[in-house]
PDB file of N, CA and C in Angstrom:
ATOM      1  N   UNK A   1     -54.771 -43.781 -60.821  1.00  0.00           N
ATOM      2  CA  UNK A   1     -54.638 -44.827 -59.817  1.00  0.00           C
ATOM      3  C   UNK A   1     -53.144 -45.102 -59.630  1.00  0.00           C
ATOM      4  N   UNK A   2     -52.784 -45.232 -58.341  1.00  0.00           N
ATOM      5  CA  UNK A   2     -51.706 -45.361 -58.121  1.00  0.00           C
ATOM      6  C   UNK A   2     -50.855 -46.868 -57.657  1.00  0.00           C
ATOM      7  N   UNK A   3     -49.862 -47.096 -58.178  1.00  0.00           N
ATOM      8  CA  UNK A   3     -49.299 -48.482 -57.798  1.00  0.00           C
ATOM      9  C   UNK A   3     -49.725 -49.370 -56.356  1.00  0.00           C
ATOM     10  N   UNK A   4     -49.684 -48.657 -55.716  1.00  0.00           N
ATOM     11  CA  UNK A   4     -50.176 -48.894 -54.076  1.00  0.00           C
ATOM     12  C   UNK A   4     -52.030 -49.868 -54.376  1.00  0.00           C
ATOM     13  N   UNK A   5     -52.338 -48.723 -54.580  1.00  0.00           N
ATOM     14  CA  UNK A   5     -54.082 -48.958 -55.131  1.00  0.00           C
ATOM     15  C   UNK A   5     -54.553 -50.135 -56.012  1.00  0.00           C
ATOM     16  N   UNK A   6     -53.555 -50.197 -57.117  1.00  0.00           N
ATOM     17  CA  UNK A   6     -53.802 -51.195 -58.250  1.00  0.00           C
ATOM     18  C   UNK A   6     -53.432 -52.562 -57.786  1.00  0.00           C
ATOM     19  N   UNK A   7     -52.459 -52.778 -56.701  1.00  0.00           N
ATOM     20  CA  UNK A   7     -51.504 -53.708 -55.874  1.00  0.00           C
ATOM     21  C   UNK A   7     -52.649 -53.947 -54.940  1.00  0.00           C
ATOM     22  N   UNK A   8     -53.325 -53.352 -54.270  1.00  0.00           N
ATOM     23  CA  UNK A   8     -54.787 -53.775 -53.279  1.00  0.00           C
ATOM     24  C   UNK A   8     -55.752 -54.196 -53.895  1.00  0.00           C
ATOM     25  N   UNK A   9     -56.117 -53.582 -54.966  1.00  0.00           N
ATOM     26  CA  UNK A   9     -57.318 -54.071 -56.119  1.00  0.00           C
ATOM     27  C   UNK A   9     -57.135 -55.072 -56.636  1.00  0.00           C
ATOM     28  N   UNK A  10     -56.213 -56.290 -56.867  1.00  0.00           N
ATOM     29  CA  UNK A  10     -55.548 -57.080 -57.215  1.00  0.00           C
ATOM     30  C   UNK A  10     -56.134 -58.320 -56.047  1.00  0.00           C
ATOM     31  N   UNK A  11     -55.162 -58.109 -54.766  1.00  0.00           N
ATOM     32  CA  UNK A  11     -55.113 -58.869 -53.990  1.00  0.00           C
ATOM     33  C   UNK A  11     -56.484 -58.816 -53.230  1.00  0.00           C
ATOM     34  N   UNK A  12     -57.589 -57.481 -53.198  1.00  0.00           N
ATOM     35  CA  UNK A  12     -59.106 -57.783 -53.062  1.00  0.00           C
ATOM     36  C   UNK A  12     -59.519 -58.406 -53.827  1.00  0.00           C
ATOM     37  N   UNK A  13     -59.865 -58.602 -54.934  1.00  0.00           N
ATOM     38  CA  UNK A  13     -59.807 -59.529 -55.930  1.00  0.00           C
ATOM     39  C   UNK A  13     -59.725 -61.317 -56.251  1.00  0.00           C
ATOM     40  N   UNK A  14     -58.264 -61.119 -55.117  1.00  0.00           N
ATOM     41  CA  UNK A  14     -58.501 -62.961 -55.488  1.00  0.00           C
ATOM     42  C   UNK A  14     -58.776 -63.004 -54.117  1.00  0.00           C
ATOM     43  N   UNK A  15     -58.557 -62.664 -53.491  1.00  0.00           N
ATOM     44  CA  UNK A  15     -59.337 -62.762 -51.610  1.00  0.00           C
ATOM     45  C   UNK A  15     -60.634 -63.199 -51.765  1.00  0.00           C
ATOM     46  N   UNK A  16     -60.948 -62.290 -52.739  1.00  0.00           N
ATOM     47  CA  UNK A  16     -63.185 -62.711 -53.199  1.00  0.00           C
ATOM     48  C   UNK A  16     -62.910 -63.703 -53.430  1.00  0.00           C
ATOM     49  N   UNK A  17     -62.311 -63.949 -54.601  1.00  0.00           N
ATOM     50  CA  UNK A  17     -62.479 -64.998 -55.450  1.00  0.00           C
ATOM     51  C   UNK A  17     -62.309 -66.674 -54.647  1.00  0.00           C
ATOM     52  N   UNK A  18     -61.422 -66.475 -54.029  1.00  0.00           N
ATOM     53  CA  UNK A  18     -61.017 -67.526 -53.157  1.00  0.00           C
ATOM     54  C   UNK A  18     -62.212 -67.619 -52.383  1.00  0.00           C
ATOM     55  N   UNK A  19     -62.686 -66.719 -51.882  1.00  0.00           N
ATOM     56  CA  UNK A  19     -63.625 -67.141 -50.541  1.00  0.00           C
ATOM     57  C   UNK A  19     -65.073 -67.033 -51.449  1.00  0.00           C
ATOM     58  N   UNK A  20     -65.068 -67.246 -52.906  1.00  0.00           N
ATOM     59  CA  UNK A  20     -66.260 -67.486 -53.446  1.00  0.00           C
ATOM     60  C   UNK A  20     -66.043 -68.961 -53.956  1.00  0.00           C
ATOM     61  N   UNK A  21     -64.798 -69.540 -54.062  1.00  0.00           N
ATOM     62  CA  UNK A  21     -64.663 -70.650 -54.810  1.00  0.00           C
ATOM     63  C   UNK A  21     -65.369 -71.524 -53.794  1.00  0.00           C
ATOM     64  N   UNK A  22     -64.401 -71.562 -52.545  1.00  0.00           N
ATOM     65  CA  UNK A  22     -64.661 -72.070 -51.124  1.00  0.00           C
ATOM     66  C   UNK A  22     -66.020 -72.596 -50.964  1.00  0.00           C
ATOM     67  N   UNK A  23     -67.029 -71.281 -51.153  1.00  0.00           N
ATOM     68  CA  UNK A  23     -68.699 -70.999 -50.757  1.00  0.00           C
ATOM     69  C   UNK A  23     -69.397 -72.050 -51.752  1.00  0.00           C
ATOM     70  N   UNK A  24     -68.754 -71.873 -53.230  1.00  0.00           N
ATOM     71  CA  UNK A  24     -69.292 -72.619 -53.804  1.00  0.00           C
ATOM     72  C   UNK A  24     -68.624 -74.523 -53.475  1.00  0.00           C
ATOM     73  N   UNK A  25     -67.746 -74.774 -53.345  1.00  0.00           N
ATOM     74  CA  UNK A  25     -67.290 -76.077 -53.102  1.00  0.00           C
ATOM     75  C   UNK A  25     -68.073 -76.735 -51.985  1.00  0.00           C
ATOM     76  N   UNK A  26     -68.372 -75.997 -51.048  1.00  0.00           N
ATOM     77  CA  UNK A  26     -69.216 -76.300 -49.842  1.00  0.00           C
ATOM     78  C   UNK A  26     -70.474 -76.646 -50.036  1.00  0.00           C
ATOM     79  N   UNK A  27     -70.900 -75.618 -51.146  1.00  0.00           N
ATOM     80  CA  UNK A  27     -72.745 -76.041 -51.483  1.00  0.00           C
ATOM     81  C   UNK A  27     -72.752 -77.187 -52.341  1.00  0.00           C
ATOM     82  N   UNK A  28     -71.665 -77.233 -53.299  1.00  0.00           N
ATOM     83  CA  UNK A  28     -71.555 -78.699 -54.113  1.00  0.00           C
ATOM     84  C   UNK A  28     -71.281 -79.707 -53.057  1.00  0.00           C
ATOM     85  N   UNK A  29     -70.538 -80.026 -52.447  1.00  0.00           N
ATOM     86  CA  UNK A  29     -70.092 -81.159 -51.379  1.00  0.00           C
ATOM     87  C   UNK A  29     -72.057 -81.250 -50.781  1.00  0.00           C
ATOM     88  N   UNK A  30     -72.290 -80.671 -50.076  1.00  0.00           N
ATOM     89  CA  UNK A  30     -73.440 -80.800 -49.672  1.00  0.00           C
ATOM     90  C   UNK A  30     -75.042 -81.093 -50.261  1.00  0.00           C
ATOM     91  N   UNK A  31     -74.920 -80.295 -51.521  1.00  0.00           N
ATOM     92  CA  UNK A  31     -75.621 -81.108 -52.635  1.00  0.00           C
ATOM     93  C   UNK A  31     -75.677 -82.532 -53.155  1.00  0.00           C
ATOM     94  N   UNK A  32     -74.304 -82.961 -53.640  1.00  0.00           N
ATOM     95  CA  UNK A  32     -73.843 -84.146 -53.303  1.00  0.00           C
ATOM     96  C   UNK A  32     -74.154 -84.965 -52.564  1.00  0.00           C
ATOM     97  N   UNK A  33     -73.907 -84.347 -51.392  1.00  0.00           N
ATOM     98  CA  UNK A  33     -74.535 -85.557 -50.226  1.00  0.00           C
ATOM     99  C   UNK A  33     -76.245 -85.685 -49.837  1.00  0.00           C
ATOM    100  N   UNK A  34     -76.476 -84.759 -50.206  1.00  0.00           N
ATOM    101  CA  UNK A  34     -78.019 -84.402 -50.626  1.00  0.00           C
ATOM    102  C   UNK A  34     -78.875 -85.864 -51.551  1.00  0.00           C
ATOM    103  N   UNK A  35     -78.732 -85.550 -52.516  1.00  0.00           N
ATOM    104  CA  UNK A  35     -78.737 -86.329 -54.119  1.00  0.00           C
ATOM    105  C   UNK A  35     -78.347 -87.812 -53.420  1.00  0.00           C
ATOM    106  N   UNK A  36     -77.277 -88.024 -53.016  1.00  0.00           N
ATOM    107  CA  UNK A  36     -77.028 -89.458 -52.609  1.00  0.00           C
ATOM    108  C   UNK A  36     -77.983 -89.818 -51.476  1.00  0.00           C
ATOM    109  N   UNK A  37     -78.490 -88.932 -50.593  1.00  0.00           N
ATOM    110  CA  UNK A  37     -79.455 -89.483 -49.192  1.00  0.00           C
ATOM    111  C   UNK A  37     -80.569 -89.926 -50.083  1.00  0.00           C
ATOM    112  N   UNK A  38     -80.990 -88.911 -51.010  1.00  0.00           N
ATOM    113  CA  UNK A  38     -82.220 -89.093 -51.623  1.00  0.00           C
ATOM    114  C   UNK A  38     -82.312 -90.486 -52.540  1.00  0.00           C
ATOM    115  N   UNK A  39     -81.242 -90.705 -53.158  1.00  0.00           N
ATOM    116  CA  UNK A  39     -81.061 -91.610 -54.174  1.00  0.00           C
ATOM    117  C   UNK A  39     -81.585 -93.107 -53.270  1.00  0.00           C
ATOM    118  N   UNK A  40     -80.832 -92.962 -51.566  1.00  0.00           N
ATOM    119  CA  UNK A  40     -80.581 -93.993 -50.894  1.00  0.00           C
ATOM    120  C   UNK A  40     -82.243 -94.395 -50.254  1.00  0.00           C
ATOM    121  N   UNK A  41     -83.000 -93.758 -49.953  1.00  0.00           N
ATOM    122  CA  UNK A  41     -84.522 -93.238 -49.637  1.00  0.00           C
ATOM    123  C   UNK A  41     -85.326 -93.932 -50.834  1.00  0.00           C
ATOM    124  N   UNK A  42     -85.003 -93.368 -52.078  1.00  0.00           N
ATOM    125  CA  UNK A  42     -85.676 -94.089 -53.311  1.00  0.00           C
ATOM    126  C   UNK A  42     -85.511 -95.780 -53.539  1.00  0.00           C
ATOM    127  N   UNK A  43     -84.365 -96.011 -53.477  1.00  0.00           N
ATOM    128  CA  UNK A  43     -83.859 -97.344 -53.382  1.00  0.00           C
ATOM    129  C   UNK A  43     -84.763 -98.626 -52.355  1.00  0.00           C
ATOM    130  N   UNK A  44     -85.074 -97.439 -50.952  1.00  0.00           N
ATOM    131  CA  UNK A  44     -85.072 -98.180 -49.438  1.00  0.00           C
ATOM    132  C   UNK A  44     -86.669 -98.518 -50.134  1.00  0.00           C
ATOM    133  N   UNK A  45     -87.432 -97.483 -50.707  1.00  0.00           N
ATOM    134  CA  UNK A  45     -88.600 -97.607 -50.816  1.00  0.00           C
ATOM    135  C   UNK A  45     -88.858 -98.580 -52.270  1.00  0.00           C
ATOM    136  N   UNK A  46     -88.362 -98.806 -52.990  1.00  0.00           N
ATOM    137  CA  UNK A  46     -88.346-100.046 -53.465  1.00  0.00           C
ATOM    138  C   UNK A  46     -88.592-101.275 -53.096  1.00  0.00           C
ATOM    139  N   UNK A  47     -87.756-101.516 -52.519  1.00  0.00           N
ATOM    140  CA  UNK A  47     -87.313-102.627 -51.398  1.00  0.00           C
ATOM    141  C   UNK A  47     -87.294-102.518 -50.402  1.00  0.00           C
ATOM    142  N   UNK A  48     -88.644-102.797 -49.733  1.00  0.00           N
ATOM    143  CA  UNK A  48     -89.280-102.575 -48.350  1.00  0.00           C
ATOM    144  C   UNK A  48     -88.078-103.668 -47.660  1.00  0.00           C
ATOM    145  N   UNK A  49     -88.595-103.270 -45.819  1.00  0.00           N
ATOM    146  CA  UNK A  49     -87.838-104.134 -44.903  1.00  0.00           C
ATOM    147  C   UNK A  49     -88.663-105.716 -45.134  1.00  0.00           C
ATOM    148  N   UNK A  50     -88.093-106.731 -44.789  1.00  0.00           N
ATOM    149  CA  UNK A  50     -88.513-107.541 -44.660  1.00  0.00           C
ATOM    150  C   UNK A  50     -88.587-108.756 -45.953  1.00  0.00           C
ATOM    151  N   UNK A  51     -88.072-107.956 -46.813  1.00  0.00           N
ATOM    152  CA  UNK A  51     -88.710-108.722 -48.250  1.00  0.00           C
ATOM    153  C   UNK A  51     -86.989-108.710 -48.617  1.00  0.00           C
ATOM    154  N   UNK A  52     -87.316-109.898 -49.879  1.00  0.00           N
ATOM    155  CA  UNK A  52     -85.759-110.637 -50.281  1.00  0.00           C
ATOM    156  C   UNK A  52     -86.004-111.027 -51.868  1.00  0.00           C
ATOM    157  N   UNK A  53     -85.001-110.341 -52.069  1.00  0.00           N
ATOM    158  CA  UNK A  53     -85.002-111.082 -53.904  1.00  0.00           C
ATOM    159  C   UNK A  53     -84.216-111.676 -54.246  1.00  0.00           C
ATOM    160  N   UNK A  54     -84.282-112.708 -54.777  1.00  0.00           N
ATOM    161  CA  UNK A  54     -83.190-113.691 -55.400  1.00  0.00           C
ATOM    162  C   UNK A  54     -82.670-113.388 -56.978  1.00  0.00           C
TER     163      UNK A  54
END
């Protein structure tokens, strides 16, 4: 393998890596916001409209 080659294999490499970190940060952010809708849904259904606790 030649310097040229090992110098591309390198920089393919973190190119993935980067655009896998990315892929994954996106599905966490959105999970996230996932988990919190749901959390907010569980809560609502607790505590129907109309009703009041002191």
């Amino acid at each position: 393998m030649d310097f040229e080659a090992g110098i591309r294999f390198i920089v393919f490499l973190v190119i993935f890596g980067v655009i896998n970190y990315l892929m994954m940060l996106r599905r966490y952010e959105k999970d996230i916001k996932k988990k919190k809708y749901l959390q907010n849904e569980k809560i609502s259904r607790l505590y129907p409209k109309g009703s009041f606790i002191f």
